[in-house]
N, C-alpha and C. Protein backbone atom coordinates (compact mmCIF):
# COMPACT_ATOMS: atom_id res chain seq x y z
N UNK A 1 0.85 -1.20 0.00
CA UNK A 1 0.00 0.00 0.00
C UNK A 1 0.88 1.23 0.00
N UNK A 2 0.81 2.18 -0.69
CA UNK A 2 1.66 3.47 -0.96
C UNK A 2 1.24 4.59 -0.02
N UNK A 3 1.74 5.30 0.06
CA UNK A 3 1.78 6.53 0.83
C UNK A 3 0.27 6.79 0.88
N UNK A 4 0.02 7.14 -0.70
CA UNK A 4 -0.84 7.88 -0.83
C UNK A 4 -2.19 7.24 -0.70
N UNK A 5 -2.37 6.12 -0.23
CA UNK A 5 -3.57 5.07 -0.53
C UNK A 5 -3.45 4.74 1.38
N UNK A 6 -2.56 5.17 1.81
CA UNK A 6 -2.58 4.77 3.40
C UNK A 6 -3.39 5.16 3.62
N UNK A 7 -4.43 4.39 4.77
CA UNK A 7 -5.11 5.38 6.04
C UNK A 7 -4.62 6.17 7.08
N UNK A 8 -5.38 7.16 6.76
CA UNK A 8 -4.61 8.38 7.85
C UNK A 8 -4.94 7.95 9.16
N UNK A 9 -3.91 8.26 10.01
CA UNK A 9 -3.89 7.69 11.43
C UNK A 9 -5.18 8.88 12.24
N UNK A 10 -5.87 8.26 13.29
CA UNK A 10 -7.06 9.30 13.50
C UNK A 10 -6.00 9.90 14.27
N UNK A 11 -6.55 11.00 14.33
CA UNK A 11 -6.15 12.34 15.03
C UNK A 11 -5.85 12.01 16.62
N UNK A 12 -5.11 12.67 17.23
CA UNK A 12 -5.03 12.83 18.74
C UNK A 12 -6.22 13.37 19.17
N UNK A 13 -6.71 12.52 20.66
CA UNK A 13 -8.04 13.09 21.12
C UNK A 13 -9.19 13.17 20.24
N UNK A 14 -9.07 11.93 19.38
CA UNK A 14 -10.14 12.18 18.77
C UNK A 14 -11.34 11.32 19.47
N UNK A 15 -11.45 10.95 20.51
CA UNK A 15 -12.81 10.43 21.26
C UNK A 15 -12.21 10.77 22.80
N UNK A 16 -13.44 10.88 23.34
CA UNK A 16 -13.18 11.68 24.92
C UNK A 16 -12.23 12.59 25.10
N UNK A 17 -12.10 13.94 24.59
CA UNK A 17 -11.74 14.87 24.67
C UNK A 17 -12.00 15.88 26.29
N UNK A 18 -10.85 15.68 26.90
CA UNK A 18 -11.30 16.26 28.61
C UNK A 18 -10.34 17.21 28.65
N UNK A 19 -9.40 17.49 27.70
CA UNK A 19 -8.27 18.87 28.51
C UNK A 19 -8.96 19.89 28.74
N UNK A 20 -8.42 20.39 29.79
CA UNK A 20 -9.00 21.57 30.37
C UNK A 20 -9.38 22.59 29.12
N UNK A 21 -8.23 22.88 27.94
CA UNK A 21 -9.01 24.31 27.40
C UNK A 21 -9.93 23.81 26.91
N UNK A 22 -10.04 22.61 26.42
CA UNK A 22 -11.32 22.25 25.52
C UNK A 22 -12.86 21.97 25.99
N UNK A 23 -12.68 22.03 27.58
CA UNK A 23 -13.90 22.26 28.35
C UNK A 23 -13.98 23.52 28.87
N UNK A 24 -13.18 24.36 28.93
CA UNK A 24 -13.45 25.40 28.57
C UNK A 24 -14.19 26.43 27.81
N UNK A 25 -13.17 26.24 26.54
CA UNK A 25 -13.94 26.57 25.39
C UNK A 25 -15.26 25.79 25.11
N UNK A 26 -15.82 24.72 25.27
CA UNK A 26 -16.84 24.20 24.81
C UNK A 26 -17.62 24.83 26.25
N UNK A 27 -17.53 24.97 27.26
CA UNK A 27 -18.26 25.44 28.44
C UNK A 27 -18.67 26.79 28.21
N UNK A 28 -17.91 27.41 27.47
CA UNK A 28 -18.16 29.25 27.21
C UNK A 28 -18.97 29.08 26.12
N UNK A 29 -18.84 28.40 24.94
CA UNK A 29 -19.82 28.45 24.44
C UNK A 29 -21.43 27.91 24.82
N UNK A 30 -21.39 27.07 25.48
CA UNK A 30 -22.76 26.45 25.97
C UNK A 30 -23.19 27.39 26.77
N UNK A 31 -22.84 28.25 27.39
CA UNK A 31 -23.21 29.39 28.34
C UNK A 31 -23.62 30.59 27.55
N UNK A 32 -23.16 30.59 26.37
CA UNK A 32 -23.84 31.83 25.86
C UNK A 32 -24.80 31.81 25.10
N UNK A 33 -24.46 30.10 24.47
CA UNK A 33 -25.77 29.40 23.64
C UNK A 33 -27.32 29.25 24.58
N UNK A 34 -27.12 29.34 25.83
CA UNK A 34 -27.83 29.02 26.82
C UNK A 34 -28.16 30.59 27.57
N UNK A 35 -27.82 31.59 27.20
CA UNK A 35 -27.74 32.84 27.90
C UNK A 35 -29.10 33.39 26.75
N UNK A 36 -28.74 33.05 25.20
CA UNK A 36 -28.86 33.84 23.84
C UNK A 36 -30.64 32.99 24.30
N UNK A 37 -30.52 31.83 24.81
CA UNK A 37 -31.89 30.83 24.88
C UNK A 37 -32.56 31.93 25.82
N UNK A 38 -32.55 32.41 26.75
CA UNK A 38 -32.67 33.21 27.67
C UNK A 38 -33.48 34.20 27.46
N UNK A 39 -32.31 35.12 27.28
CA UNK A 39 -32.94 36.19 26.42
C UNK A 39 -34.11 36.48 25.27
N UNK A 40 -33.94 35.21 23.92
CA UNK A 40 -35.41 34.94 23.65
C UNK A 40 -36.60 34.43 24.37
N UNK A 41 -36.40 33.98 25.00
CA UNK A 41 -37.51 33.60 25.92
C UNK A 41 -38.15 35.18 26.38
N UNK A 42 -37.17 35.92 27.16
CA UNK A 42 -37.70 36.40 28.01
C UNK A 42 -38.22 37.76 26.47
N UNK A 43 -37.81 37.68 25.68
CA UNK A 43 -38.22 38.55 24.38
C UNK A 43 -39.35 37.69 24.24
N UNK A 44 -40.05 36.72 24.16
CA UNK A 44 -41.60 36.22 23.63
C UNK A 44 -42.67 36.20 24.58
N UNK A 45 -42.19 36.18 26.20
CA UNK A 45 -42.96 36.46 27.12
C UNK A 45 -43.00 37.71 27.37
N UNK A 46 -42.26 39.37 26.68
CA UNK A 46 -43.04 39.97 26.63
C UNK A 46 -43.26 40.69 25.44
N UNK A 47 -43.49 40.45 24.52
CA UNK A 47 -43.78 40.53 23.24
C UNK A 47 -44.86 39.79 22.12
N UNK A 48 -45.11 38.70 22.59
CA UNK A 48 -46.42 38.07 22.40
C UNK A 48 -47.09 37.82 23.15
N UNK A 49 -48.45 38.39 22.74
CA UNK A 49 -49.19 38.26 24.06
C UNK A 49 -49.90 36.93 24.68
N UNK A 50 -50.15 37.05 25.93
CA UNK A 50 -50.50 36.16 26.78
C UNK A 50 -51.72 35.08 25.89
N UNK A 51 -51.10 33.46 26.51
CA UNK A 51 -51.96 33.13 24.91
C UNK A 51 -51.34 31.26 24.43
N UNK A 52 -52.13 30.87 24.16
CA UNK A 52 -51.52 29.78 23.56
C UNK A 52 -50.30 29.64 22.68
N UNK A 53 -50.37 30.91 22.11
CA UNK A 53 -49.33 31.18 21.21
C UNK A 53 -47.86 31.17 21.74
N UNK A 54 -48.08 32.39 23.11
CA UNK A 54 -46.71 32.59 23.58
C UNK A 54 -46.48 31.20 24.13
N UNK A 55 -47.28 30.29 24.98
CA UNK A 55 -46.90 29.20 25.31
C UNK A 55 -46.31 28.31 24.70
N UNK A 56 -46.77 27.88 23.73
CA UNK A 56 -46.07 27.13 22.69
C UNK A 56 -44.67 27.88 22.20
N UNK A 57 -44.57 28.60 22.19
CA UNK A 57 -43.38 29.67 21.64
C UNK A 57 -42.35 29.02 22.40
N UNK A 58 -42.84 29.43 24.21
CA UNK A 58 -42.03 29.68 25.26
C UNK A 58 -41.53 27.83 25.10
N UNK A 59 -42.32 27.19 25.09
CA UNK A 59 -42.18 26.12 25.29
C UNK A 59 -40.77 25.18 24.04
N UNK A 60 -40.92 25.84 23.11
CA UNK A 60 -40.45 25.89 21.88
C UNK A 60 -38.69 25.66 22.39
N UNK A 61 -38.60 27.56 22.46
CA UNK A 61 -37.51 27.41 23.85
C UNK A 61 -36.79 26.88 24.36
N UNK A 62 -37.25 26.63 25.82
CA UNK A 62 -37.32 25.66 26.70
C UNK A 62 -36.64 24.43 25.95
N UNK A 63 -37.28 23.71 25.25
CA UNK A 63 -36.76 22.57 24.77
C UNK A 63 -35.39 22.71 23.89
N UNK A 64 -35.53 23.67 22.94
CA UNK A 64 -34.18 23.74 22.37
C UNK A 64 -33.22 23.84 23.29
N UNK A 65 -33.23 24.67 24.40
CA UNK A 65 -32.36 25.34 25.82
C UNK A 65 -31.79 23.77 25.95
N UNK A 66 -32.96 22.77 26.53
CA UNK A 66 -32.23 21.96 27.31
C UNK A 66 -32.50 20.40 26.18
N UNK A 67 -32.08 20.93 24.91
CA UNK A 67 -31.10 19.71 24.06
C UNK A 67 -29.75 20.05 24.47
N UNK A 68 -29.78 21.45 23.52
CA UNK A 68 -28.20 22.23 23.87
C UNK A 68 -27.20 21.79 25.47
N UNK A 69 -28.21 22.06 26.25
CA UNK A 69 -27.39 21.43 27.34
C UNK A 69 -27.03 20.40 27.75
N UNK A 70 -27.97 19.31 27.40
CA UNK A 70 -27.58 18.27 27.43
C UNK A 70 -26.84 17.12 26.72
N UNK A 71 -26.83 17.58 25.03
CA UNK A 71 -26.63 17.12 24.10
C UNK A 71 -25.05 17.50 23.60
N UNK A 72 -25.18 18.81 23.72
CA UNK A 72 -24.16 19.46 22.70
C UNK A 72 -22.32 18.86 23.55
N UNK A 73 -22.63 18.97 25.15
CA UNK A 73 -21.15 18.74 25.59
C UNK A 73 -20.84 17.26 25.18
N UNK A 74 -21.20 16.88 25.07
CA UNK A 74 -20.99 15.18 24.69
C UNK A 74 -20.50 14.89 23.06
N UNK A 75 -21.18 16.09 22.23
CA UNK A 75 -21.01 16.02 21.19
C UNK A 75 -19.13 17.05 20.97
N UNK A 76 -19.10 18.03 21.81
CA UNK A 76 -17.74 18.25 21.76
C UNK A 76 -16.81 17.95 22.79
N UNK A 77 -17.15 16.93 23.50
CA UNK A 77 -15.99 16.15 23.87
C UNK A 77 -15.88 14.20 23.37
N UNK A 78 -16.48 14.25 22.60
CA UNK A 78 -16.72 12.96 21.66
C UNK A 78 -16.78 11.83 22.70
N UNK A 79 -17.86 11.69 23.70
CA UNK A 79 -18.11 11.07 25.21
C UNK A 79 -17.77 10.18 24.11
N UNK A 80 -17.41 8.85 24.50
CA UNK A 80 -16.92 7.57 24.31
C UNK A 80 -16.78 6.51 25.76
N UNK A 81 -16.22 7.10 26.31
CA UNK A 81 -16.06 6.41 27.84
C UNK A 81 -16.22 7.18 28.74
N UNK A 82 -15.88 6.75 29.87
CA UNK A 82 -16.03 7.45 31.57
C UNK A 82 -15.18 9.15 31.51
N UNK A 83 -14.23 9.19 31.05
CA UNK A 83 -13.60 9.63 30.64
C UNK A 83 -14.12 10.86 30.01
N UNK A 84 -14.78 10.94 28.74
CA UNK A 84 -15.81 11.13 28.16
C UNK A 84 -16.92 12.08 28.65
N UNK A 85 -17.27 11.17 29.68
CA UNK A 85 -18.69 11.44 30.02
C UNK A 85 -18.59 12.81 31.26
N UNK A 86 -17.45 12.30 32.00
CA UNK A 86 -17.07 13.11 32.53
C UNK A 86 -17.03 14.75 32.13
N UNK A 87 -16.01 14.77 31.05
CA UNK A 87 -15.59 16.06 30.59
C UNK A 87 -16.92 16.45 29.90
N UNK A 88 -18.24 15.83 29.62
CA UNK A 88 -19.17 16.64 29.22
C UNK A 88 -19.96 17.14 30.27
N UNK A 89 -19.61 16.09 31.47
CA UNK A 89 -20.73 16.84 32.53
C UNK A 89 -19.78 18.64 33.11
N UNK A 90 -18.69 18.25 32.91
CA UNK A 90 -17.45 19.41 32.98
C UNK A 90 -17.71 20.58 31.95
N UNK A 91 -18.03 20.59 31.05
CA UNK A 91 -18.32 21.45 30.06
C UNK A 91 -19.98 21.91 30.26
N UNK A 92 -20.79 20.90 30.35
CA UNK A 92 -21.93 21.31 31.38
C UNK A 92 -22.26 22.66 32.57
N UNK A 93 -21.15 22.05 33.68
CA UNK A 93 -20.79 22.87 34.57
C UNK A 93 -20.54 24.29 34.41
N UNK A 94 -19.46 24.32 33.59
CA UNK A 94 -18.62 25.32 32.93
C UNK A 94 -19.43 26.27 32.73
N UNK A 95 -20.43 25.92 31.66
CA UNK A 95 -21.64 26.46 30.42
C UNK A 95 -22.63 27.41 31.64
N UNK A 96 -23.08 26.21 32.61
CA UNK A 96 -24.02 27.14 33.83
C UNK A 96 -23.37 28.55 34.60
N UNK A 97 -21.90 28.43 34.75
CA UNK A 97 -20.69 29.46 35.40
C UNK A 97 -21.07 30.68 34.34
N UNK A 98 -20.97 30.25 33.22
CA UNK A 98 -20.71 31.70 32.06
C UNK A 98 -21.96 31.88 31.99
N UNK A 99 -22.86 31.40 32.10
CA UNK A 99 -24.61 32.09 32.20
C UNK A 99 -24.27 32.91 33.48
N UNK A 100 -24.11 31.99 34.26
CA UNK A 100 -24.09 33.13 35.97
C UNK A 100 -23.76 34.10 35.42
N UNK A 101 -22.41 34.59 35.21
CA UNK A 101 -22.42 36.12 34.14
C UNK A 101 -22.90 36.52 34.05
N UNK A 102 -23.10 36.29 32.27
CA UNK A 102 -24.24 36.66 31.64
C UNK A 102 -25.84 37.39 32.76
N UNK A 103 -25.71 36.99 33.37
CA UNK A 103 -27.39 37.01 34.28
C UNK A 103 -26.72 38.17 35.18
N UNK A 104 -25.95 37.93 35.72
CA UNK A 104 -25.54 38.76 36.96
C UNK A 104 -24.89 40.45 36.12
N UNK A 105 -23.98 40.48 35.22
CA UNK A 105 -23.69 41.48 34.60
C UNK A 105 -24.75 42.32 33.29
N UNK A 106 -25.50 41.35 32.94
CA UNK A 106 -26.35 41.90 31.72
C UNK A 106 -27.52 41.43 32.53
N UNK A 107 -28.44 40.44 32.60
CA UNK A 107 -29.93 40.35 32.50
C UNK A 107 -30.39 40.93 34.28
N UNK A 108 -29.46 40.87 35.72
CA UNK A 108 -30.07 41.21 36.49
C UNK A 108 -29.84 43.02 36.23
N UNK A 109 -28.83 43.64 35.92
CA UNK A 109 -28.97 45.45 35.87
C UNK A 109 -30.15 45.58 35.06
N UNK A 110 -30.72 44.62 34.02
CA UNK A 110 -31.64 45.07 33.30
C UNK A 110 -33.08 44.65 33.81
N UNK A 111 -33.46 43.89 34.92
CA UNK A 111 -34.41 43.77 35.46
C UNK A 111 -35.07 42.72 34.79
N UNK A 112 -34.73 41.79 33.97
CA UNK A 112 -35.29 41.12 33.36
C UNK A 112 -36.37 39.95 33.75
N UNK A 113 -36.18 39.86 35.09
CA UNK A 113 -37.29 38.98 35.53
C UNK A 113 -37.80 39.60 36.86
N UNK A 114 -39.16 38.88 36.63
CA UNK A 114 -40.05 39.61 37.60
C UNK A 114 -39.91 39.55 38.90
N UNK A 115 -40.04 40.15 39.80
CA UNK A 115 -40.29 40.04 41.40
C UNK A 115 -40.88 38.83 42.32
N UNK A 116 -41.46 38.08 41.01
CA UNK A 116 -42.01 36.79 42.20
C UNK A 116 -41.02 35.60 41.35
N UNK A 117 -40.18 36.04 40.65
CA UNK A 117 -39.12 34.87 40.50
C UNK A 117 -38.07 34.85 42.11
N UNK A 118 -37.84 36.37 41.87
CA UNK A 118 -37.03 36.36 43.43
C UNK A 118 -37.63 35.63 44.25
N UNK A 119 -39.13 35.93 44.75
CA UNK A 119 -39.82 36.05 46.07
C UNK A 119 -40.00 34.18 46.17
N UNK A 120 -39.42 33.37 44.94
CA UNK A 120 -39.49 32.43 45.52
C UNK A 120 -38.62 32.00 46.32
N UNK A 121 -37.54 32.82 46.13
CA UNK A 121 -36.26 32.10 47.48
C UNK A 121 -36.58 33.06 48.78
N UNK A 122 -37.25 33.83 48.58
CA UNK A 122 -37.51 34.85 49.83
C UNK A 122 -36.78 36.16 49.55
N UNK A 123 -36.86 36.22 48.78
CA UNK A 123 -36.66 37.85 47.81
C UNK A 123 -35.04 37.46 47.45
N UNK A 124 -34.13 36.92 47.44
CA UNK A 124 -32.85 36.55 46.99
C UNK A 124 -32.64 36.62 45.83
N UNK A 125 -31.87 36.58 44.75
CA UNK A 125 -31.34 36.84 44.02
C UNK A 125 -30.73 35.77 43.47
N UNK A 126 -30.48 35.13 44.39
CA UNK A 126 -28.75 34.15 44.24
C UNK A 126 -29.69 32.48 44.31
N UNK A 127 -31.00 32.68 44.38
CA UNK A 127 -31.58 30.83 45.02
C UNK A 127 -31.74 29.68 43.85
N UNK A 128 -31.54 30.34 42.61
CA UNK A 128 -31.97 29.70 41.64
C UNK A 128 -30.36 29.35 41.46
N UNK A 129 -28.82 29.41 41.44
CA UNK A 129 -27.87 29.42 40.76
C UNK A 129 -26.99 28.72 41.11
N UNK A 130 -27.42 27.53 42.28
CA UNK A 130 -27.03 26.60 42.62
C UNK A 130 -27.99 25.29 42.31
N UNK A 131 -29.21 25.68 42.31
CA UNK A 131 -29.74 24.44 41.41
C UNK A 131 -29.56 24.73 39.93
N UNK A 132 -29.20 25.66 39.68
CA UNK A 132 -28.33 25.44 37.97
C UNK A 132 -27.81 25.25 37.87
N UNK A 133 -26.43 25.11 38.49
CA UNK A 133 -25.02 24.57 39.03
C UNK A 133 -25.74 23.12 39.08
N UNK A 134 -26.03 22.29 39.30
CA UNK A 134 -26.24 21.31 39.43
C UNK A 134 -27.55 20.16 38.22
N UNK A 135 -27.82 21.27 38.23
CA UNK A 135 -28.76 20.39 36.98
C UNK A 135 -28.55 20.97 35.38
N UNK A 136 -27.70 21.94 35.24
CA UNK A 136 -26.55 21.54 34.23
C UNK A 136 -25.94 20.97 33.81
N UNK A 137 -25.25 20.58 35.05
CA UNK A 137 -23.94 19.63 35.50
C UNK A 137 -24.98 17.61 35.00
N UNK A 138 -25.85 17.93 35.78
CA UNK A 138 -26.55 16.40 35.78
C UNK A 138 -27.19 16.49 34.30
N UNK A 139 -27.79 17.22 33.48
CA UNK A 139 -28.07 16.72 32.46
C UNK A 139 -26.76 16.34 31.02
N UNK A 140 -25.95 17.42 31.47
CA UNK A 140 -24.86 16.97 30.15
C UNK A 140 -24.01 15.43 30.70
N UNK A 141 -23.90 15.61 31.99
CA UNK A 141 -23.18 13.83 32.10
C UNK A 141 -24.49 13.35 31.91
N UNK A 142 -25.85 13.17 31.85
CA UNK A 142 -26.68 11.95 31.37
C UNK A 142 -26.63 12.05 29.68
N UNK A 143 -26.41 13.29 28.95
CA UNK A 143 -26.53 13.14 27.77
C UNK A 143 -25.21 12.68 26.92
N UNK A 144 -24.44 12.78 28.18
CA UNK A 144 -22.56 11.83 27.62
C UNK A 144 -23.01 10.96 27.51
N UNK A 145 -23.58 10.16 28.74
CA UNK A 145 -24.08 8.62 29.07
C UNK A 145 -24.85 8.09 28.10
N UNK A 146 -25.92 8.87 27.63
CA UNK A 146 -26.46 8.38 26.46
C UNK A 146 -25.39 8.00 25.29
N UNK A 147 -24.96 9.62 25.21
CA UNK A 147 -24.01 9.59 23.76
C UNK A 147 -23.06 8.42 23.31
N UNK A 148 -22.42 7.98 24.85
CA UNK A 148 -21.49 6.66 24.45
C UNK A 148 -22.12 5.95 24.67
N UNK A 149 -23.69 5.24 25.15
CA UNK A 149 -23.57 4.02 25.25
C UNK A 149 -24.32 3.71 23.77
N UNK A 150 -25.01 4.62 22.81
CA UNK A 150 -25.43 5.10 21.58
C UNK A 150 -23.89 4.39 20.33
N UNK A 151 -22.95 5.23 21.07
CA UNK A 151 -21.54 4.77 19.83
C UNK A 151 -21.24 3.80 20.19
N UNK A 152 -21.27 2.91 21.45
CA UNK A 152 -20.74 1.52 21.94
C UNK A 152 -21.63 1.08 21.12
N UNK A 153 -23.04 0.70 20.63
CA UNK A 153 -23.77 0.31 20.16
C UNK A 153 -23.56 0.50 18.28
N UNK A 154 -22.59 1.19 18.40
CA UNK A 154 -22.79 1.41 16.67
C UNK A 154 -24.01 2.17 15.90
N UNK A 155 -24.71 2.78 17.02
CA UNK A 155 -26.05 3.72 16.56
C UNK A 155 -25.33 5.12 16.03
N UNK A 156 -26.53 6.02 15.79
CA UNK A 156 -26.02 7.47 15.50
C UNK A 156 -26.27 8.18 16.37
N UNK A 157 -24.69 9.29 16.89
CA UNK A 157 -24.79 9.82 17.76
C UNK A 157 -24.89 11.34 17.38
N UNK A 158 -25.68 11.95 16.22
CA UNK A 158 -26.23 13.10 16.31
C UNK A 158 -26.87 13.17 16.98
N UNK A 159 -27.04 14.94 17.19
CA UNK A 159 -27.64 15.61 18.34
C UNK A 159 -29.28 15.43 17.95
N UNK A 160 -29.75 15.35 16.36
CA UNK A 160 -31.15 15.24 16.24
C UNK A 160 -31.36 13.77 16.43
N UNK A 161 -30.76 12.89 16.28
CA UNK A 161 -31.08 11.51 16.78
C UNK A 161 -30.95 10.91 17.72
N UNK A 162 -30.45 11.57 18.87
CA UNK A 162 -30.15 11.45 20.13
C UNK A 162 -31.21 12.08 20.92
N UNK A 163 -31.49 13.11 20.45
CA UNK A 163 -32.85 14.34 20.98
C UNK A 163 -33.83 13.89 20.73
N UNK A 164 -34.49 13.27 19.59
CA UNK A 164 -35.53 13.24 18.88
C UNK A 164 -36.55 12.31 20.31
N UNK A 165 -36.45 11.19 20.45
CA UNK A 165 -37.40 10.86 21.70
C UNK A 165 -37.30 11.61 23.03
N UNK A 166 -36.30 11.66 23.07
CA UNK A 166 -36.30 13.26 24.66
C UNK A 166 -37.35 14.45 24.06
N UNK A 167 -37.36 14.67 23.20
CA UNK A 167 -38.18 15.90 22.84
C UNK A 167 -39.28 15.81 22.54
N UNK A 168 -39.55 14.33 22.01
CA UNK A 168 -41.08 13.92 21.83
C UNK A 168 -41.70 13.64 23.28
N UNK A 169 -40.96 13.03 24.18
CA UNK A 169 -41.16 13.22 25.23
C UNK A 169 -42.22 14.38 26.23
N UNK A 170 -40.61 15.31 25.77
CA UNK A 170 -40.77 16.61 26.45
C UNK A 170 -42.53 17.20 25.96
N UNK A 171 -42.72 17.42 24.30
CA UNK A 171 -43.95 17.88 23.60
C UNK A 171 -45.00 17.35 24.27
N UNK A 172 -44.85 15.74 24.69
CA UNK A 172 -46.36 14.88 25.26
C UNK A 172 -46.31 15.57 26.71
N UNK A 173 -45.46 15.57 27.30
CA UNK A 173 -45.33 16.41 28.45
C UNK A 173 -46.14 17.40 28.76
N UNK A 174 -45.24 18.79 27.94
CA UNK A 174 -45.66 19.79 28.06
C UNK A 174 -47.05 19.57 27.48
N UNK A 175 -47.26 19.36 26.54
CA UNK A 175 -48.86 19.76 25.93
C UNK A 175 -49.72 18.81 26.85
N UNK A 176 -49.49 17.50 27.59
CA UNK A 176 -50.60 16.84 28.38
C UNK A 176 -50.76 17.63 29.85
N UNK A 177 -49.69 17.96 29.93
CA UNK A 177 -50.09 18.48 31.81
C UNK A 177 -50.22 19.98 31.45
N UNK A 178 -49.73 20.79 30.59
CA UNK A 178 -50.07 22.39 30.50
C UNK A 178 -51.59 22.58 30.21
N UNK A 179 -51.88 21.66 29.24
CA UNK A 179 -53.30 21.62 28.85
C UNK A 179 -54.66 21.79 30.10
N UNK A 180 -54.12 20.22 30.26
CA UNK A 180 -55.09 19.99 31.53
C UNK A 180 -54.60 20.22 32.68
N UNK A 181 -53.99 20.86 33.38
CA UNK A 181 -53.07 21.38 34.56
C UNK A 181 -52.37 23.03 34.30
N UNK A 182 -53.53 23.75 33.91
CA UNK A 182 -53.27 25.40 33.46
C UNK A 182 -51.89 25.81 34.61
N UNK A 183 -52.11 25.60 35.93
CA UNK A 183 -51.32 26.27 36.68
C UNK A 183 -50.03 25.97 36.60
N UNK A 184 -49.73 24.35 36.05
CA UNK A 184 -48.10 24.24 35.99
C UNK A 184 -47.60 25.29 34.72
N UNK A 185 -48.23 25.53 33.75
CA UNK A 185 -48.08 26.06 32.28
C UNK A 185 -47.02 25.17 31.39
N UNK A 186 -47.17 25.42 30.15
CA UNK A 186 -46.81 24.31 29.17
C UNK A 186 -45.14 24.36 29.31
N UNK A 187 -44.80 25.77 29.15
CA UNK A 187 -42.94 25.54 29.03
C UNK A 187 -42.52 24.88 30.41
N UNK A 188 -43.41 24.97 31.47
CA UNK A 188 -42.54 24.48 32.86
C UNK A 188 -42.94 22.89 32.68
N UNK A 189 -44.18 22.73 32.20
CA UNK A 189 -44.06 21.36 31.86
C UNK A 189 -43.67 20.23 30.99
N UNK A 190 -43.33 21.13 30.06
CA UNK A 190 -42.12 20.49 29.28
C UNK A 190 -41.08 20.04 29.51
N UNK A 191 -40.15 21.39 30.12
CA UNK A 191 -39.11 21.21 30.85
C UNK A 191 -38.72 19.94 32.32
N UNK A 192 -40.10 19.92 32.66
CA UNK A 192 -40.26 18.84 33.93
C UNK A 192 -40.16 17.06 32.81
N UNK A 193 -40.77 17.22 31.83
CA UNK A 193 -41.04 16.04 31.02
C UNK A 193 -39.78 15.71 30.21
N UNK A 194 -39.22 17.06 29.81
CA UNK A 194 -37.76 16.83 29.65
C UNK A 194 -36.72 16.18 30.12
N UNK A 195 -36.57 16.25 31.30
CA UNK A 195 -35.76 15.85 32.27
C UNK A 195 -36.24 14.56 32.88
N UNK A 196 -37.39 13.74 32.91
CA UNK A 196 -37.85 12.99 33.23
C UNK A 196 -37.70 11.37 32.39
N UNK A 197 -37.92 12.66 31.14
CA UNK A 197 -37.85 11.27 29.67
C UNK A 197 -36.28 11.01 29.86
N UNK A 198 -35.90 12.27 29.92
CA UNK A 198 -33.98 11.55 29.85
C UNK A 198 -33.17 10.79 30.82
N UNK A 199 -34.15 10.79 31.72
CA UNK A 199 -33.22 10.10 33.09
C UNK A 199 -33.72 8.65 32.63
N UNK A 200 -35.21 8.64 32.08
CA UNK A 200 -35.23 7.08 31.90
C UNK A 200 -34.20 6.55 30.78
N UNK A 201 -34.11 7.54 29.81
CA UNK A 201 -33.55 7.08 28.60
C UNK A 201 -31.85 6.52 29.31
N UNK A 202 -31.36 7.73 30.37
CA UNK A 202 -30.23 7.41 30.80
C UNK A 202 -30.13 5.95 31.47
N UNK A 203 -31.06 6.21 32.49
CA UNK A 203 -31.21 4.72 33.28
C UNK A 203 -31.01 3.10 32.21
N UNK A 204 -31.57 3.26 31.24
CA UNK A 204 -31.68 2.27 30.20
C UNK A 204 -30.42 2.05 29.82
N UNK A 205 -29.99 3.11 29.56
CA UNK A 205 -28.32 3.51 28.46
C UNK A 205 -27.44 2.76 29.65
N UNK A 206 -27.60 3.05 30.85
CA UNK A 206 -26.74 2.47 31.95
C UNK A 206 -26.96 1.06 32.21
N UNK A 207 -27.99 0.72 31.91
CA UNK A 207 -28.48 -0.85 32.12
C UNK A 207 -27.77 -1.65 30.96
N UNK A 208 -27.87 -0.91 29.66
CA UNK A 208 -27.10 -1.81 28.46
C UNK A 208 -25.40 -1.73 28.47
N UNK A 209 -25.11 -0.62 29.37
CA UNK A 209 -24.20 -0.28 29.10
C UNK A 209 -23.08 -1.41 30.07
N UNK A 210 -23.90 -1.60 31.26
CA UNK A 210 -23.44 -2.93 32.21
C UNK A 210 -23.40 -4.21 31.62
């Protein structure tokens, strides 16, 4: 076989990618991809009015928000193993830190959310940003977990084929309990159905994966 007919040797780090800059950099971006989610949101809740419409909108959202978070670190640290899975829940982490930012330097001077978001921690500021710290962190290591036990399997580990039942999920979710359960509203119940469908999906991924 000649030079030119060789297979090229794969690249360094080309599966489970954990050095620090590269969770870095993939953490800064998920934080702003997740900041930019934000900000539209809070542009359709007040800009379309109150309404099935904005719900579905909001809800719309919501779900893209938390593919991105869960999906995308896995996809740039090429989860493969423990290893892997790790550095996406790390880039996860990361992603929630550079929102804190974002929120604390741009969206709280601008007042962007209302007074009874505070008044649920008891007028605080700060109550919501440790359960984001943490369920950041827990959805991108379940969406590593998926991601490799998906490539151990020889399946496809795009982000739309990886998402696609989490999100159908999420839609039966949100639209069954927002519907008939007005007070939870559709984007919070999405988001609850979101996270629900994926832990089973994870739980499974961990069962084949043993």
């Amino acid at each position: 076989m000649t030079a030119g007919t060789a297979p090229s040797a794969p690249p360094p780090n080309a599966i489970d990618r954990s050095d620090f800059r590269h969770i870095l950099i993939g953490g800064t971006r998920l934080g702003i991809t997740i900041g930019a989610a934000v900000i539209i949101y809070l542009l359709v809740s007040r800009r379309v009015p109150n309404g099935i419409v904005q719900a579905l909108l909001e809800m719309v959202v919501v779900i893209a928000a938390a593919v991105a978070a869960t999906f995308l670190p896995a996809q740039w640290t090429t989860a493969r193993g423990t290893e892997g899975i790790a550095a996406a829940a790390a880039v996860g982490l990361w992603g929630t830190i550079v929102f804190m930012a974002i929120d604390v330097i741009v969206l709280r001077p601008l007042k962007a959310y209302p007074w009874t978001w505070d008044a649920i921690g008891g007028g605080s500021t700060w109550w919501y940003l440790p359960i984001w710290w943490m369920l950041g962190t827990f959805a991108a290591w379940l969406g590593g977990l998926v991601t490799a036990v998906r490539a151990r399997r020889g399946g496809n580990t795009s982000v739309l084929s990886l998402a696609f039942p989490v999100v159908m999920g999420a839609i039966g979710g949100g639209l069954g309990l927002g519907l008939t359960q007005p007070w939870i509203g559709i984007p919070v119940a999405a988001g609850a159905a979101f996270t629900a469908t994926l832990i089973v999906f994870a739980v499974i991924a961990a069962l084949r994966k043993g």
